[in-house]
C-alpha atoms as a PDB file:
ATOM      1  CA  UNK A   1      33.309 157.156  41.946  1.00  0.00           C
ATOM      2  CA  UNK A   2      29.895 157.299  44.553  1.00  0.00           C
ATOM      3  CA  UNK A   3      30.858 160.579  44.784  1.00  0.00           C
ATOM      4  CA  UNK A   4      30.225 161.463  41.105  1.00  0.00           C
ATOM      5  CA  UNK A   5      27.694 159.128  40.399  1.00  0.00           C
ATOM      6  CA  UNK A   6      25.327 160.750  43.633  1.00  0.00           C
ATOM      7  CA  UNK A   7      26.069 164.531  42.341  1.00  0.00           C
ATOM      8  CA  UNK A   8      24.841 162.993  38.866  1.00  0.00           C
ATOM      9  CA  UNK A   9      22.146 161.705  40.173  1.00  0.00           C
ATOM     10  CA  UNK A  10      20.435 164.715  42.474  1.00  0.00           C
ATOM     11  CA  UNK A  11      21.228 166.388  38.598  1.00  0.00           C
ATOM     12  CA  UNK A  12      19.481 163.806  36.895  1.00  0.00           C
ATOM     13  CA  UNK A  13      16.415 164.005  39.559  1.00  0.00           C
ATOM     14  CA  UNK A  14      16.041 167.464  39.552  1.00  0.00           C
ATOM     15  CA  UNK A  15      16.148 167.853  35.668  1.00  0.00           C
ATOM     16  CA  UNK A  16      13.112 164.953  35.736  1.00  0.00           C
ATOM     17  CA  UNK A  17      11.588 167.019  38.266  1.00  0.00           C
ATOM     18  CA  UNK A  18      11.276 169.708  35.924  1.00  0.00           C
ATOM     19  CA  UNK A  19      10.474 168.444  32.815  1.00  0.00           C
ATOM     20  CA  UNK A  20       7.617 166.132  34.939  1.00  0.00           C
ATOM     21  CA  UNK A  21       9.220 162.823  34.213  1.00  0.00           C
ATOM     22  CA  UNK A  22       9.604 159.901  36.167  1.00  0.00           C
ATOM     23  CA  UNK A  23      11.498 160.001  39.236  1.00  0.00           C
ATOM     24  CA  UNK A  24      14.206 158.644  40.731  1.00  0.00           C
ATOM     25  CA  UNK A  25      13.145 157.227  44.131  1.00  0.00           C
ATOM     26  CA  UNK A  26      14.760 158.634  47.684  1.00  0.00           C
ATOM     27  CA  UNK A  27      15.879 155.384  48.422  1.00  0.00           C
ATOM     28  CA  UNK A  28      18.202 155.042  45.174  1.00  0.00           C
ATOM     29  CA  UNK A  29      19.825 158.559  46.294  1.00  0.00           C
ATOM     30  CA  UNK A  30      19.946 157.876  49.453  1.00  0.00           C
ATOM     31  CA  UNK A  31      21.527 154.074  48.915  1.00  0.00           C
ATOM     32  CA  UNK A  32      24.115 155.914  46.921  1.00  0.00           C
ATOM     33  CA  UNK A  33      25.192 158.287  49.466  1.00  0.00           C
ATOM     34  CA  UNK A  34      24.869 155.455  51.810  1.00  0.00           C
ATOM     35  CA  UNK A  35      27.837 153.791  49.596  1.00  0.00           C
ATOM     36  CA  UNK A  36      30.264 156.501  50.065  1.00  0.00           C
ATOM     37  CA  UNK A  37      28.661 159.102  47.938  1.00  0.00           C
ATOM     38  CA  UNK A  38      27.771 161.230  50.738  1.00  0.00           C
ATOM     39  CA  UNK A  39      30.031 164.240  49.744  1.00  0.00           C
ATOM     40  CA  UNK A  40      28.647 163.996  46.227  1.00  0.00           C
ATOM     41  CA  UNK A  41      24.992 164.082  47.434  1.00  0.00           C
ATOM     42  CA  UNK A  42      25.146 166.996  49.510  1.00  0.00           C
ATOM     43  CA  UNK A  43      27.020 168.839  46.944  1.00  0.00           C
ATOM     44  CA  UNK A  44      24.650 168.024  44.004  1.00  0.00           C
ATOM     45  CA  UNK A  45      21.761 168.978  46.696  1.00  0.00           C
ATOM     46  CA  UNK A  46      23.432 172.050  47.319  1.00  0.00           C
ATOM     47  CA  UNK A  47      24.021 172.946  43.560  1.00  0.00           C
ATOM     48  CA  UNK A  48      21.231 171.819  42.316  1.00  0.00           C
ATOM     49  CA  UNK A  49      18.332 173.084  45.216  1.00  0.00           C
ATOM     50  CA  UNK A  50      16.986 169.611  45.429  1.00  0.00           C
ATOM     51  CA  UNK A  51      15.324 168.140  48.234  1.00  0.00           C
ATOM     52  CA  UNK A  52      16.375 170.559  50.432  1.00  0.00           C
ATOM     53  CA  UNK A  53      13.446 170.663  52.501  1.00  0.00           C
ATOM     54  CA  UNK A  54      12.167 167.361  52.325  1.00  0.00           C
ATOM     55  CA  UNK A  55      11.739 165.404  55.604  1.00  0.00           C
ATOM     56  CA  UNK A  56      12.244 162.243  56.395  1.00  0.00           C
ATOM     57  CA  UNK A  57      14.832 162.582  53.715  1.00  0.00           C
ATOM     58  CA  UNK A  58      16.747 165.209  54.298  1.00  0.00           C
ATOM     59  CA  UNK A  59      17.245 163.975  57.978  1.00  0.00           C
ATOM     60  CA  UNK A  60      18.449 160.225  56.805  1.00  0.00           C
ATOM     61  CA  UNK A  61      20.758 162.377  54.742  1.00  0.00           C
ATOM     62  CA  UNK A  62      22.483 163.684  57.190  1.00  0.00           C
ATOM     63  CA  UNK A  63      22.723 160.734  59.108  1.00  0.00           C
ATOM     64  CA  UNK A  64      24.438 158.875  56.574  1.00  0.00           C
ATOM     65  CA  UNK A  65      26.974 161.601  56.624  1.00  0.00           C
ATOM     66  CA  UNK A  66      27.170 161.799  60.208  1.00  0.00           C
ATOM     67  CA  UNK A  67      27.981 158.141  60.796  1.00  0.00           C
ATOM     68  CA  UNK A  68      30.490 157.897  57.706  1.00  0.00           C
ATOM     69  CA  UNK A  69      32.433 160.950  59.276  1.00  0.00           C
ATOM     70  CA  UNK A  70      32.332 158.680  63.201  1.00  0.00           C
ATOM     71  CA  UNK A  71      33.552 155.835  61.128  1.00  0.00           C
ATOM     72  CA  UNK A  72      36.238 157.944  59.254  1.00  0.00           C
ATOM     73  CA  UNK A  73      37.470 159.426  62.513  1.00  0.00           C
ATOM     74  CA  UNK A  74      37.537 156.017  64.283  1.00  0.00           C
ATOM     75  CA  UNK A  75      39.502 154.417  61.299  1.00  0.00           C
ATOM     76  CA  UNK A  76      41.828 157.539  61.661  1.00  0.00           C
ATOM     77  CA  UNK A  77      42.495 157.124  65.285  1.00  0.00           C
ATOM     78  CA  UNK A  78      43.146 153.391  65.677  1.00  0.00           C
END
């Protein structure tokens, strides 16, 4: 369900974006990738070209995904 609701969100952002709306802020994507909508996320900011280049963002975004894939891995192990 994060999953979805991220990829709707980088959607939702990057239609605002164009029409010059207000925002969504980082912090709300990145909270929602943060609860297990990483895979969503990157696939919306993939699809959609959005914040692709944006730093610190883009690095916090792949943080998130790094340390949910450790945590996967050390759940899978045990």
């Amino acid at each position: 369900m994060a999953n979805l609701v991220a990829f709707a969100l980088f959607g939702m952002d990057k239609r605002r974006a164009r029409l010059g709306l207000r925002r969504l802020s980082e912090r709300t994507l990145l909270l929602w990738a943060l609860a297990g909508g990483s895979a969503g996320a990157l696939v919306g900011r993939r699809l959609f070209r959005h914040k692709t280049r944006k730093q610190p963002f883009s690095t916090l975004l792949w943080l998130i995904v790094a340390v949910q894939a450790m945590a996967a891995a050390a759940w899978a192990m045990r």
